[in-house]
N, C-alpha and C. Protein backbone atom coordinates (compact mmCIF):
# COMPACT_ATOMS: atom_id res chain seq x y z
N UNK A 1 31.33 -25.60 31.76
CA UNK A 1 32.64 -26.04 32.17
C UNK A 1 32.55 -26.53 33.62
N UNK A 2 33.30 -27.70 33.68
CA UNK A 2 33.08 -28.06 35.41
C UNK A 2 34.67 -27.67 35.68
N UNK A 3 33.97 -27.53 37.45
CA UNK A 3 35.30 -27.00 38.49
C UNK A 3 34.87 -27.56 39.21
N UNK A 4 36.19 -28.05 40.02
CA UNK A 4 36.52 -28.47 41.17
C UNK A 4 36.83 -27.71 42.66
N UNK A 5 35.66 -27.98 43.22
CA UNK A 5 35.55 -27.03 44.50
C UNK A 5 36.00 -27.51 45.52
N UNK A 6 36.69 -26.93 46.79
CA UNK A 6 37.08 -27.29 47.54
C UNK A 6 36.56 -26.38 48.67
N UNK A 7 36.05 -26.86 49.86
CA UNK A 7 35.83 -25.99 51.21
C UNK A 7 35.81 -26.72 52.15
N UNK A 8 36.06 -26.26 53.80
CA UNK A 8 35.87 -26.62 54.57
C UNK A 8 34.58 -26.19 55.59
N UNK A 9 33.82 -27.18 55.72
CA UNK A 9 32.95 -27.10 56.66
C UNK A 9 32.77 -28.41 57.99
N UNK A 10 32.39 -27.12 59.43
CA UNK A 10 32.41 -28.03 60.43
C UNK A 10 33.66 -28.74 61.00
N UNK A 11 34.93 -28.38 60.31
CA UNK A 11 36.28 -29.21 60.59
C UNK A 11 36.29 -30.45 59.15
N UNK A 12 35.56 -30.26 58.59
CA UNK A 12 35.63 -31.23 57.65
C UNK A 12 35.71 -30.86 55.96
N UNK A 13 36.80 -31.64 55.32
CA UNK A 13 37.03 -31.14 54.29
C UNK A 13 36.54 -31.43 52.71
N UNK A 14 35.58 -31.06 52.16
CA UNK A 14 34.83 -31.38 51.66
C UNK A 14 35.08 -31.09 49.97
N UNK A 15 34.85 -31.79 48.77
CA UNK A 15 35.23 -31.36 47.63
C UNK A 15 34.31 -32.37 46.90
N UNK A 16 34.07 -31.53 45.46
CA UNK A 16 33.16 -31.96 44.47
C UNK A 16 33.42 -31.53 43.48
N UNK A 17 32.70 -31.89 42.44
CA UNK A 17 33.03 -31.06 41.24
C UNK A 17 31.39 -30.69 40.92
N UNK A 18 31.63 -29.05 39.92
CA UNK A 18 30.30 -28.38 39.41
C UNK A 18 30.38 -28.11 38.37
N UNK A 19 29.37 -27.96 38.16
CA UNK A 19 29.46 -27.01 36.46
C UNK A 19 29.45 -25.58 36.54
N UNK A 20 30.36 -24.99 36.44
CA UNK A 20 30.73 -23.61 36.45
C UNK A 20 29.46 -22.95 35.38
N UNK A 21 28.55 -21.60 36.03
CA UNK A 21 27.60 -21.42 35.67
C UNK A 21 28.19 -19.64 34.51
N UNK A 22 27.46 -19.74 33.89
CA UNK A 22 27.94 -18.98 33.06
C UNK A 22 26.83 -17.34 33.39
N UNK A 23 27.60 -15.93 33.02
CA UNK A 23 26.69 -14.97 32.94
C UNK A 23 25.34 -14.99 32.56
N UNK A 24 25.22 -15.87 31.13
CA UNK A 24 23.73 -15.90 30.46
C UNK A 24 22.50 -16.73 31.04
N UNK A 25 23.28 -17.66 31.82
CA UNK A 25 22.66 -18.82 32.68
C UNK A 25 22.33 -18.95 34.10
N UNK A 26 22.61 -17.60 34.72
CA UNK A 26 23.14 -17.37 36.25
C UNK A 26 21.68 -17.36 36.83
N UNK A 27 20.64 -17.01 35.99
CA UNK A 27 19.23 -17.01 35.98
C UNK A 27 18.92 -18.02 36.37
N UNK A 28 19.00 -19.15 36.15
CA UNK A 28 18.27 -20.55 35.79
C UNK A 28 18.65 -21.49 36.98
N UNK A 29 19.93 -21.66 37.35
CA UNK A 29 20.47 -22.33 38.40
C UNK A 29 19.44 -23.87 37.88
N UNK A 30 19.21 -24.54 39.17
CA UNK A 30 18.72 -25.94 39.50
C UNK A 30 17.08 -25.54 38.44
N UNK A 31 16.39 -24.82 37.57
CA UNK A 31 15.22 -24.63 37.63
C UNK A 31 14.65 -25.43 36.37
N UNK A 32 13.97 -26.28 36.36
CA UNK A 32 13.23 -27.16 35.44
C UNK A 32 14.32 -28.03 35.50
N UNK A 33 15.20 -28.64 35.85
CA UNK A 33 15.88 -29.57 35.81
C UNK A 33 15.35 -30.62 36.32
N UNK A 34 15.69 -32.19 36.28
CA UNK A 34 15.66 -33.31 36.89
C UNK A 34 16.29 -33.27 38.02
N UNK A 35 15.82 -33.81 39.16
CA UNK A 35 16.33 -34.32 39.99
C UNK A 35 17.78 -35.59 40.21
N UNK A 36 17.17 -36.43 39.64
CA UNK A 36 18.49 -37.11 39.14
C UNK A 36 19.61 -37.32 38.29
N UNK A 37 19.13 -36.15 37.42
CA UNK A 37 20.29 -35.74 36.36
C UNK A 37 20.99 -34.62 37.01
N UNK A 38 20.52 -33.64 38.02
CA UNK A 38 20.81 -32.33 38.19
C UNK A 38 22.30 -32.58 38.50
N UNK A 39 23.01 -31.43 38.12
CA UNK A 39 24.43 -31.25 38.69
C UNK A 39 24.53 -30.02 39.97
N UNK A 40 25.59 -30.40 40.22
CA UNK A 40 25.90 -29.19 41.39
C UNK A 40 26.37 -28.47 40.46
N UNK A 41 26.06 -26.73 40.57
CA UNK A 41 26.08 -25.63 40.17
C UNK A 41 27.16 -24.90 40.80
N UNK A 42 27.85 -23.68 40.01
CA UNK A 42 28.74 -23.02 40.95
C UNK A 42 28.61 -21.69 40.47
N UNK A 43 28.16 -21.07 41.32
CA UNK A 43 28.30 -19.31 40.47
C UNK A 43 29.12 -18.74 41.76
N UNK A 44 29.89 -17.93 40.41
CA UNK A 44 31.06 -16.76 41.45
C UNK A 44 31.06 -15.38 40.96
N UNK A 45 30.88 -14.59 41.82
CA UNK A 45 31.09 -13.48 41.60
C UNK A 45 32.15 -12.49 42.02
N UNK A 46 32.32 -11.51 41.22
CA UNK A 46 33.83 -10.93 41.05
C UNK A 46 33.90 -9.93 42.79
N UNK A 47 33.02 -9.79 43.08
CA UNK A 47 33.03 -8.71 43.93
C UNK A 47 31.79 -8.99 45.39
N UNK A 48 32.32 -9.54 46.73
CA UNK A 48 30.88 -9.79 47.61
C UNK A 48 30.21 -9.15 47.22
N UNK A 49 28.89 -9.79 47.27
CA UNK A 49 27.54 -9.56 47.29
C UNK A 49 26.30 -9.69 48.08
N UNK A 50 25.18 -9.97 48.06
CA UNK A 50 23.99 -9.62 48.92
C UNK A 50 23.18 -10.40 48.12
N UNK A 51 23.28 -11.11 46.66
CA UNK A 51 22.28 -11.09 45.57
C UNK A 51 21.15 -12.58 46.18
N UNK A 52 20.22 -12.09 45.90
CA UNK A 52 19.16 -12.79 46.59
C UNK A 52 19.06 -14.00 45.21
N UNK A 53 18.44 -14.98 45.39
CA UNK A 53 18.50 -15.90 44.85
C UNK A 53 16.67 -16.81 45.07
N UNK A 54 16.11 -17.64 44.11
CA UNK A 54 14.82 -18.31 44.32
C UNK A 54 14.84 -19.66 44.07
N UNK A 55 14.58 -20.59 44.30
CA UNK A 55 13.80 -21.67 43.80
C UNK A 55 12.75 -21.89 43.06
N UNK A 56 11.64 -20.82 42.84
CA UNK A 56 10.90 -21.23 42.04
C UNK A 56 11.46 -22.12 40.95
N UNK A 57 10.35 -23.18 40.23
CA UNK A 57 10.85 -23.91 39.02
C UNK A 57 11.77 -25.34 39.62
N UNK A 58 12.11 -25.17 40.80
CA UNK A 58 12.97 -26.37 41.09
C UNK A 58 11.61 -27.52 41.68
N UNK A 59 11.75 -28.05 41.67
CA UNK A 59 10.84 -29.34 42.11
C UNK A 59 11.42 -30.80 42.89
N UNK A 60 12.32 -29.65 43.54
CA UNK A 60 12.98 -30.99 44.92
C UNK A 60 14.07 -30.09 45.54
N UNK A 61 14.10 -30.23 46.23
CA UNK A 61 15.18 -29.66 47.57
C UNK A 61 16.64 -29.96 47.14
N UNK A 62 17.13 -28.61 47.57
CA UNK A 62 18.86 -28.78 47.28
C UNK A 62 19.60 -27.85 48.14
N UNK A 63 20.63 -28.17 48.32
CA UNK A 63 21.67 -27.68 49.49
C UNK A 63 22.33 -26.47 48.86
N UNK A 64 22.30 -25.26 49.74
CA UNK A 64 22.73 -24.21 48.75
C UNK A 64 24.19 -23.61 50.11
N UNK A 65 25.45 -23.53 49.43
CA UNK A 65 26.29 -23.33 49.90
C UNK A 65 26.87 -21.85 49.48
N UNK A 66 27.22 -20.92 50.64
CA UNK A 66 27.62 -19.73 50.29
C UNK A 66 29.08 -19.40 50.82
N UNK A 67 30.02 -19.02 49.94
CA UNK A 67 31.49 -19.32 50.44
C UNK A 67 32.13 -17.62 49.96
N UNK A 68 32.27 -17.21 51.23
CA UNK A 68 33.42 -15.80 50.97
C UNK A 68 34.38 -15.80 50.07
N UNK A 69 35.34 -14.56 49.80
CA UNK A 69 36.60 -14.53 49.40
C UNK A 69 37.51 -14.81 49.56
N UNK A 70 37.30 -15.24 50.69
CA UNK A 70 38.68 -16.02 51.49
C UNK A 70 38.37 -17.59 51.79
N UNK A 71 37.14 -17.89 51.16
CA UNK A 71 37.26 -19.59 50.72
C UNK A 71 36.49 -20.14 51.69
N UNK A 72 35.91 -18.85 53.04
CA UNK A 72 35.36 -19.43 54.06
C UNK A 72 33.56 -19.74 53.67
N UNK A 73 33.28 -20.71 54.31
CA UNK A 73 31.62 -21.47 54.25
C UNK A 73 31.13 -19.94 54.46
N UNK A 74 30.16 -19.20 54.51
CA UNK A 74 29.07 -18.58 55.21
C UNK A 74 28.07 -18.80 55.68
N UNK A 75 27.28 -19.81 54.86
CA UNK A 75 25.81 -20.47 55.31
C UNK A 75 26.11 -21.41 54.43
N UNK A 76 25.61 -22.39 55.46
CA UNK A 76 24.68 -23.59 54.32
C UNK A 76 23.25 -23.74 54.59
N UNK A 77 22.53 -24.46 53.90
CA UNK A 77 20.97 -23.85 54.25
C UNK A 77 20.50 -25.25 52.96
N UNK A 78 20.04 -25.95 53.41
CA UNK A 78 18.33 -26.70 52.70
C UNK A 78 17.40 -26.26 51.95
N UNK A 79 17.38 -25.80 50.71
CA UNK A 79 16.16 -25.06 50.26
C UNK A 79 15.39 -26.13 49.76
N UNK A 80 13.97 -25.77 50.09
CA UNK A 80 12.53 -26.25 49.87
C UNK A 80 12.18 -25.77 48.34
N UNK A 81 11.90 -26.64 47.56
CA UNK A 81 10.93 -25.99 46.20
C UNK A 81 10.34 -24.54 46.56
N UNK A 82 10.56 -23.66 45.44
CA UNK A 82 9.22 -22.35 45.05
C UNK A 82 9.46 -21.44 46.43
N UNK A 83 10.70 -21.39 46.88
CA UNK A 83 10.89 -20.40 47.74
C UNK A 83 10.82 -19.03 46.69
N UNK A 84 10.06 -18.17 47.29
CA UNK A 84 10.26 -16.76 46.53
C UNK A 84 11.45 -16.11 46.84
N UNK A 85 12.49 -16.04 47.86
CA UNK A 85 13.78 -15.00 48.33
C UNK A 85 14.80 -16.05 49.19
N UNK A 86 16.03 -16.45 48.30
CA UNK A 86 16.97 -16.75 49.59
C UNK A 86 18.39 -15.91 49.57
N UNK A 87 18.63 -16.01 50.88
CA UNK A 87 19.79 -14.75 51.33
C UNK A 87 20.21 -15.12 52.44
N UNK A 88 21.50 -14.67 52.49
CA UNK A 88 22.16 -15.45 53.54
C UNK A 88 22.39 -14.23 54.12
N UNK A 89 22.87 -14.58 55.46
CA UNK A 89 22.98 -13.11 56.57
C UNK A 89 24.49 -12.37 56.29
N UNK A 90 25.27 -13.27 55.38
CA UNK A 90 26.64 -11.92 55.03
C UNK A 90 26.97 -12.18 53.50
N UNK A 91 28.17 -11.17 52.83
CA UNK A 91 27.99 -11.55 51.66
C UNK A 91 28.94 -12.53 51.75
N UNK A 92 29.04 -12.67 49.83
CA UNK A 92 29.62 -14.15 49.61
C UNK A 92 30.48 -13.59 48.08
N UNK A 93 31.26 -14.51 48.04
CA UNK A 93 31.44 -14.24 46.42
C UNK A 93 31.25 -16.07 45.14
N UNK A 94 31.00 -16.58 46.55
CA UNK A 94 30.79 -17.90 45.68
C UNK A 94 29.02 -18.77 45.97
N UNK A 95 28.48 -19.47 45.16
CA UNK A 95 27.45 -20.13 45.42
C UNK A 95 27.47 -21.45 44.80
N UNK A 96 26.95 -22.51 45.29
CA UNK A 96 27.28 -23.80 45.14
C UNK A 96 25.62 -24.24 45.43
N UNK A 97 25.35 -24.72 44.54
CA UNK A 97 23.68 -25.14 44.73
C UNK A 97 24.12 -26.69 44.32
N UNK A 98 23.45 -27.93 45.83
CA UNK A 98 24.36 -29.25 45.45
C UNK A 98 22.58 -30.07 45.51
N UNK A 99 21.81 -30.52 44.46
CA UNK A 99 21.03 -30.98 44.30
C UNK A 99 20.73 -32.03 45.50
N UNK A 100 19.98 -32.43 46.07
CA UNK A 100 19.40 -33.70 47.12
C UNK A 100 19.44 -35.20 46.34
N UNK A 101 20.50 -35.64 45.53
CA UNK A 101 19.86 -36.77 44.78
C UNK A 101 21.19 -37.61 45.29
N UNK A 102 21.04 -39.13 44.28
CA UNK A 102 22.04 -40.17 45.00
C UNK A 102 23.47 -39.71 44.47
N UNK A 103 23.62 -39.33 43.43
CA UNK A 103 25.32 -38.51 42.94
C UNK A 103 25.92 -37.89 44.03
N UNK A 104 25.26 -37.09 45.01
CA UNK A 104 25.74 -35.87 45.78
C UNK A 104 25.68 -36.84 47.02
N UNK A 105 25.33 -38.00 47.33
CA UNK A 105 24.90 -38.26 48.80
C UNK A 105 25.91 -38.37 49.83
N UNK A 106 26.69 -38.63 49.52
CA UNK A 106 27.76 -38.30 50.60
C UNK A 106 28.79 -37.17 50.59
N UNK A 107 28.30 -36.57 49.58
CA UNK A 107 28.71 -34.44 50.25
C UNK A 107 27.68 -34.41 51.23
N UNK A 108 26.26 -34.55 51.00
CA UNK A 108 24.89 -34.78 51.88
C UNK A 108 25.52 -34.94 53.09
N UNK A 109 25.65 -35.69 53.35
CA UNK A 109 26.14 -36.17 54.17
C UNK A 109 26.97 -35.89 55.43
N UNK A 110 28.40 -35.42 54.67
CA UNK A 110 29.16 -34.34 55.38
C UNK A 110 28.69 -33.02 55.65
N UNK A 111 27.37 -32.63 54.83
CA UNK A 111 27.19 -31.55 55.21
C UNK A 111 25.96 -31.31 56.46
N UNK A 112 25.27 -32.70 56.82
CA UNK A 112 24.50 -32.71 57.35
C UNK A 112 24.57 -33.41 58.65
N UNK A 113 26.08 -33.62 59.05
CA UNK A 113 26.57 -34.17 60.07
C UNK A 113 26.78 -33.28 61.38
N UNK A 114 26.36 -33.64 62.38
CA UNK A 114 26.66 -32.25 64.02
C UNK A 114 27.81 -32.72 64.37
């Protein structure tokens, strides 16, 4: 199912749509996927968390967005292929993994602006 996300980062207001990731699938995220087919991902969880997250299996870089309960950014962060552990320094209850390809390039964009 896709959803429509909305956050603000940097003063800037940013929105996309994902495919809402399901319990059975929460495993898999971006992993053996295409690069140019990939969609932005959205997993939420009912309660902050800490839950560490990998790249292995991905085979191109993607923007991984971590958003509180109150809708606020926490980290955004660049992940590299075949990272073994990513974790952000507070919890979150939302995750947004936005692939590096031409679909996403100007979320890219906004998100990669000083």
């Amino acid at each position: 199912m896709k959803k429509r996300i909305n956050f603000e980062f940097r003063g800037k207001k940013i929105s996309l749509e994902a495919k809402k990731v399901g319990f059975l699938s929460e495993g898999w995220g971006l992993m053996f996927s295409r690069r140019e087919k990939a969609n932005a991902l959205l997993f939420e969880f009912k309660k902050p968390t800490m839950l560490k997250f990998t790249s292995f299996f991905v085979f191109y870089p993607f923007i991984m967005v971590w958003v509180d309960e109150v809708g606020k950014v926490v980290e955004v962060r660049r992940v590299n292929p075949f990272k073994f552990s990513i974790l952000p320094k507070r919890k979150f209850t939302k995750v947004i993994e936005i692939p590096i390809n031409k679909r996403y390039s100007h979320i890219l964009k906004l998100l990669d602006e000083d």
